[in-house]
Protein backbone atom coordinates (compact mmCIF):
# COMPACT_ATOMS: atom_id res chain seq x y z
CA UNK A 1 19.42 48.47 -4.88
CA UNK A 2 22.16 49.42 -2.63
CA UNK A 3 24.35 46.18 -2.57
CA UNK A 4 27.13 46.37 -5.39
CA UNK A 5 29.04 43.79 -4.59
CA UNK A 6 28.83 40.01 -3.50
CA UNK A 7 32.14 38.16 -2.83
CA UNK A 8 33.01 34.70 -1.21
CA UNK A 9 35.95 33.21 -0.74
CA UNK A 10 36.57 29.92 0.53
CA UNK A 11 40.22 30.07 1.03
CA UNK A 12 40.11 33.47 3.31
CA UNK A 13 36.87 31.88 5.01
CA UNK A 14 34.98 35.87 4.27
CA UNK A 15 32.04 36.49 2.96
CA UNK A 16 32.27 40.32 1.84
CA UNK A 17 29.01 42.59 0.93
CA UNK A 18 29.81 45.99 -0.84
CA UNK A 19 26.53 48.75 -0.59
CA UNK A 20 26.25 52.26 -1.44
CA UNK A 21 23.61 54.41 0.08
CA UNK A 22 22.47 58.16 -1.08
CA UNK A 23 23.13 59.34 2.75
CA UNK A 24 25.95 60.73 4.87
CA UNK A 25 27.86 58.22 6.41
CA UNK A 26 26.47 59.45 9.91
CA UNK A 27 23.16 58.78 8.82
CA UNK A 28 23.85 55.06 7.89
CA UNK A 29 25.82 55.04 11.17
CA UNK A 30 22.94 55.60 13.38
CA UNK A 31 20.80 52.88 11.80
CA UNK A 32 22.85 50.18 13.13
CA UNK A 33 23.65 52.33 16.63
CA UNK A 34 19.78 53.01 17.19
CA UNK A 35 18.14 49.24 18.16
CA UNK A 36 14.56 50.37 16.89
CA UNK A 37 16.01 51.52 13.55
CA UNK A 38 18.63 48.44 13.25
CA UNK A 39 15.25 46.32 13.51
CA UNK A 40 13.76 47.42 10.23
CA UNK A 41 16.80 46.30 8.43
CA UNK A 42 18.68 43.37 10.37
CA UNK A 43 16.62 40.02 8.91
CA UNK A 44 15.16 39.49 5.07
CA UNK A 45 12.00 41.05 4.89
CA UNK A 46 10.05 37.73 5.81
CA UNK A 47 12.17 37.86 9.14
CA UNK A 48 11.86 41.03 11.02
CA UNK A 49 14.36 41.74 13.95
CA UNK A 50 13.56 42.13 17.47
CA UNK A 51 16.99 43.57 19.51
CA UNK A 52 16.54 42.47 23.07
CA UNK A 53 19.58 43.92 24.08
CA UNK A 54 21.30 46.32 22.18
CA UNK A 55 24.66 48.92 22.34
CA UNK A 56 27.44 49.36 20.24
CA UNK A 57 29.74 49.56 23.39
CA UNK A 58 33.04 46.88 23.48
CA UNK A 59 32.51 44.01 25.28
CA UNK A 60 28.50 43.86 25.32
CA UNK A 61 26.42 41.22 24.44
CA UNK A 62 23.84 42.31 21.96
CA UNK A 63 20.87 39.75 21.60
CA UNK A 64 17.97 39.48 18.91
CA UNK A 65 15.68 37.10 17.52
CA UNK A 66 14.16 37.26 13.49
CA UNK A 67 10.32 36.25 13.08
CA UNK A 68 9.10 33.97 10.45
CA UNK A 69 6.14 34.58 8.80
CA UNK A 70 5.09 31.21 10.59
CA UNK A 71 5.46 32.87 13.88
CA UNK A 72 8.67 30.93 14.41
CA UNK A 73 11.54 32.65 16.09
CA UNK A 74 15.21 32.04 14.94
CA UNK A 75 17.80 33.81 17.73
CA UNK A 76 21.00 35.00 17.52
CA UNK A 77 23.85 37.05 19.00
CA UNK A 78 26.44 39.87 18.72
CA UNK A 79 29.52 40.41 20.97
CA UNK A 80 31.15 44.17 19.81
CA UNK A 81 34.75 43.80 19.89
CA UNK A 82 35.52 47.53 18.37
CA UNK A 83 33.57 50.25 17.61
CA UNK A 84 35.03 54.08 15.69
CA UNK A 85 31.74 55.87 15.43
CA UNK A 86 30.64 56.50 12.72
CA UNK A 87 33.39 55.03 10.69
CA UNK A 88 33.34 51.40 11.65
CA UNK A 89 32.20 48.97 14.37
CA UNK A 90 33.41 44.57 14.79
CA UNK A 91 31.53 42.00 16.45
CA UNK A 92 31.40 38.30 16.72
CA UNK A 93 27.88 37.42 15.01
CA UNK A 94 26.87 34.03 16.42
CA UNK A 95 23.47 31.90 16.51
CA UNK A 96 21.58 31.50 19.80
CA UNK A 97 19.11 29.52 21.15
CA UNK A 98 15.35 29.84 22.08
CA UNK A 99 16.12 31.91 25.58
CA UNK A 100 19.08 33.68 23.15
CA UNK A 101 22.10 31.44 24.54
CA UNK A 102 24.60 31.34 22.00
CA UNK A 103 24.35 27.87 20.61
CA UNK A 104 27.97 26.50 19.94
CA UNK A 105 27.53 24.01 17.45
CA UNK A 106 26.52 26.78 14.94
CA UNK A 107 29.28 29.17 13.35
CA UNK A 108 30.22 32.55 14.56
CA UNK A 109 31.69 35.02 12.01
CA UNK A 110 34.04 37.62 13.16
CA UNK A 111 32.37 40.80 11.59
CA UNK A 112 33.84 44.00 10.14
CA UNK A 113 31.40 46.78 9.09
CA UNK A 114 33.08 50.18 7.71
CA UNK A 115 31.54 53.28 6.45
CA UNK A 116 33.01 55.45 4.06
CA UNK A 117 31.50 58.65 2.24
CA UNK A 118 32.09 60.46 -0.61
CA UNK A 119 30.16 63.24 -2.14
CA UNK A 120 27.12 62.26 -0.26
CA UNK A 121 27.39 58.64 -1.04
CA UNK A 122 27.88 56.27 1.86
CA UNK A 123 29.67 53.14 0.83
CA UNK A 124 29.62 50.31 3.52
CA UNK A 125 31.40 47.66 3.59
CA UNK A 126 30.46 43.89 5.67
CA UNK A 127 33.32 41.46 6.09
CA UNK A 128 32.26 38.25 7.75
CA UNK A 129 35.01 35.46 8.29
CA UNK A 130 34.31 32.29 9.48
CA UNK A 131 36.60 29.92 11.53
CA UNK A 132 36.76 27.28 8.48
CA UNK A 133 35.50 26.73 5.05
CA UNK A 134 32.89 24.52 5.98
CA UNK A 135 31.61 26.98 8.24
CA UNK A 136 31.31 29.93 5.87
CA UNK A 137 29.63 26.82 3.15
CA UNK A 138 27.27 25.93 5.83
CA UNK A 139 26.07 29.80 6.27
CA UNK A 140 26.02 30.01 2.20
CA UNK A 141 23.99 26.94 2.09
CA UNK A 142 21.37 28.47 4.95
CA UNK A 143 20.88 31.40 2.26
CA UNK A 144 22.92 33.89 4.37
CA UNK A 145 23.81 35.58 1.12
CA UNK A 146 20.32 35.95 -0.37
CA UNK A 147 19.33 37.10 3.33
CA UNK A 148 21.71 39.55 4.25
CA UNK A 149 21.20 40.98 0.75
CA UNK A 150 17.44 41.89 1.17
CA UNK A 151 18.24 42.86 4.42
CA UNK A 152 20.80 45.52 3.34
CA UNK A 153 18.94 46.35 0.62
CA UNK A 154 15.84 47.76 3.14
CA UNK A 155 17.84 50.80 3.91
CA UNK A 156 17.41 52.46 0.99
CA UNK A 157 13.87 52.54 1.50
CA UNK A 158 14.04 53.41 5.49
CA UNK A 159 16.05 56.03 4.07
CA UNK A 160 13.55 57.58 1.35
CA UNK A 161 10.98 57.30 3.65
CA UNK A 162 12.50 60.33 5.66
CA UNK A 163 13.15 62.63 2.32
């Protein structure tokens, strides 16, 4: 499993998630640059990704929806704010409606992901932080740590599949 690390922290508002991944840090780059590939991994398992828009260029809107296993579709949103490929990119991470309008009564996260390597190994790093504390409790309460953990942990696997 490639996640190593968990942390919340209710003061700072961030929810941190520590992985390491048996690739070059390239390689883990172009998984979240490359919408087809980013849609195997964004979403648990039971709630594949569909990227309707999608480019890791400042300023753009990025827009997906998950899939339930009911058939029931759950949108959402990314604005990039920074991008260093391949070492790191930032984005505002926000939910979004039916037609994928951001919907403002749900939290946005201001989002952080950096990739490091090291003799092969790939260690990424996702900082979200949240505007409040109640905003980063109502994200832990909607499972967003038990979700974005099986999500991150499908690389590995999208990964063996090309050794």
């Amino acid at each position: 499993m490639p996640v190593i690390d968990v942390t919340h922290d209710p003061d700072t508002f961030t929810l941190t998630i520590t992985a390491e991944f048996a690739a070059p840090r390239e390689r883990v780059w172009q998984i979240y640059a490359d919408a087809r590939q980013l849609e195997r991994i964004w979403g648990p398992p039971s709630h594949p990704a569909t990227f309707v828009e999608h480019d890791l260029t400042p300023g753009t809107l990025c827009t997906y929806y998950m899939t339930g296993p009911d058939g029931e579709r759950f949108g959402g949103w990314w604005r990039i704010t920074a991008v260093d490929a391949p070492n790191s990119f930032a984005f505002d991470d926000g939910f979004a409606d039916a037609d994928l309008n951001p919907v403002a009564s749900m939290p946005v996260s201001k989002n952080v992901y950096t990739f490091t390597e090291h003799d092969g190994v790939t260690r990424a790093v996702y900082t979200g932080t949240y505007t409040d504390a109640e905003s980063l409790q109502k994200v832990l309460d909607m499972g967003m740590v038990e979700g974005a953990t099986s999500a991150i942990n499908q690389i590995d696997e999208l990964l063996a599949a090309e050794r």
